[in-house]
Protein backbone atom coordinates (compact mmCIF):
# COMPACT_ATOMS: atom_id res chain seq x y z
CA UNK A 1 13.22 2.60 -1.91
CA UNK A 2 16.29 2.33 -3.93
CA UNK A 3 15.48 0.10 -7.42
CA UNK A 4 18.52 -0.88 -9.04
CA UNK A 5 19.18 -0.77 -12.93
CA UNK A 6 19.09 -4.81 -12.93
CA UNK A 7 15.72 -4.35 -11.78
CA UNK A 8 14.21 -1.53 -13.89
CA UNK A 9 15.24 -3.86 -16.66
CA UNK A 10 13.68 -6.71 -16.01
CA UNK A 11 10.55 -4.57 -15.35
CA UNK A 12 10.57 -3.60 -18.50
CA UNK A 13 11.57 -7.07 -20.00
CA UNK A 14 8.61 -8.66 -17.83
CA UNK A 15 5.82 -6.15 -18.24
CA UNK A 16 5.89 -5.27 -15.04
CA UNK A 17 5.10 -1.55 -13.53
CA UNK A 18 6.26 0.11 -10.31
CA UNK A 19 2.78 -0.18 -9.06
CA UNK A 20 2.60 -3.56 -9.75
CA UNK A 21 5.62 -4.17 -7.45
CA UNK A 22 4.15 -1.58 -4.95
CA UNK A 23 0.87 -3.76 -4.36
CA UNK A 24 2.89 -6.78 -4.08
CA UNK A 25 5.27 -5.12 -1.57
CA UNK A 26 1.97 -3.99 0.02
CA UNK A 27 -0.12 -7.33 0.15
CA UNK A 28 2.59 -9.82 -0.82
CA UNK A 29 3.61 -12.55 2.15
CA UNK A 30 7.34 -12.05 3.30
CA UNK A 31 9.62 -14.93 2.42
CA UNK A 32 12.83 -14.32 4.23
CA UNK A 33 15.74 -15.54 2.43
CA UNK A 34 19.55 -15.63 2.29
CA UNK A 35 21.92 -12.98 2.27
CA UNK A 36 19.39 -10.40 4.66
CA UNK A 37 16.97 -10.43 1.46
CA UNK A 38 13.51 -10.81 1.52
CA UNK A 39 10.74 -12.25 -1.14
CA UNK A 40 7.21 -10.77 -1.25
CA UNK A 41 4.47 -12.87 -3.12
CA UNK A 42 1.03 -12.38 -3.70
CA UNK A 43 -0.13 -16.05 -2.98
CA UNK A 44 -4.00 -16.74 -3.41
CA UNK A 45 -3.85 -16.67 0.06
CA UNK A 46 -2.49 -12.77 0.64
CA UNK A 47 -4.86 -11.94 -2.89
CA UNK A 48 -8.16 -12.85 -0.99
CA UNK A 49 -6.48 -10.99 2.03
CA UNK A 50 -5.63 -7.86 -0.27
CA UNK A 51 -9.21 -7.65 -1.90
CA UNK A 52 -10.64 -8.12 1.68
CA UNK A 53 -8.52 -4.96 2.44
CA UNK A 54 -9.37 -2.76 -0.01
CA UNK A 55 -12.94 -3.49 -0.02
CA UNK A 56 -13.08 -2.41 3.64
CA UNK A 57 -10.97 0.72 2.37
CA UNK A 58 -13.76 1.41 0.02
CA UNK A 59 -16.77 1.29 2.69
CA UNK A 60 -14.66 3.72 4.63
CA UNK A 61 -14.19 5.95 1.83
CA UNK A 62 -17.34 6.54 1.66
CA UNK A 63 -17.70 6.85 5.05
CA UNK A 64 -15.57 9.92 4.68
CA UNK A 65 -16.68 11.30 2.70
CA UNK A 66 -17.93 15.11 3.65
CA UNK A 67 -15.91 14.68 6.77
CA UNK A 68 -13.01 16.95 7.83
CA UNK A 69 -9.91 17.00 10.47
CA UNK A 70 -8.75 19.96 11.57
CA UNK A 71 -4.98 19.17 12.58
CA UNK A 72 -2.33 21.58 14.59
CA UNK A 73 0.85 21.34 11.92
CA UNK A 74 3.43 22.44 14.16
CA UNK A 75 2.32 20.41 17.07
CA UNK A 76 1.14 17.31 15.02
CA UNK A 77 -1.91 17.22 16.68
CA UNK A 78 -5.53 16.01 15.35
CA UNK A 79 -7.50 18.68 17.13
CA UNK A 80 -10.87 17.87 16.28
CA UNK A 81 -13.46 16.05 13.39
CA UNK A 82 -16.46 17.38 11.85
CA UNK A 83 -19.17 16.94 8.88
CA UNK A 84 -18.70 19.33 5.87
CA UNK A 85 -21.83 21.03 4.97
């Protein structure tokens, strides 16, 4: 995504990071608004939602953990899954 030099400025006038925007693109709720733009806010509503997430993200890395794909690159294809030992 494009980021304008309006906006890297008021990152840097705000204290806000590029990842910080990145989660709340992520997580935030859409607001559509005028001109074909749209606002994205993490509300306490999509913050419980976004912790829910990630916690869930965490089980399953761990779940991964010593656990391999083998994948065809040329064909795109997932070709089988195994345990590392």
């Amino acid at each position: 995504m494009k980021i304008t030099n309006h906006a890297l400025k008021r990152f840097q006038q705000r204290g806000i990071n590029r990842e910080l925007v990145d989660l709340i693109m992520l997580f935030g709720e859409p607001i559509e608004k005028p001109g074909g733009t749209t606002e994205y806010r993490l509300t306490p509503r999509a913050k419980t939602e976004a912790q829910s997430e990630l916690k869930r993200q965490l089980i399953l890395i761990e779940r991964a953990c010593n656990k391999g794909v083998l994948v065809d690159d040329e064909g795109n294809t997932l070709i089988t899954a195994y345990h590392l030992m």
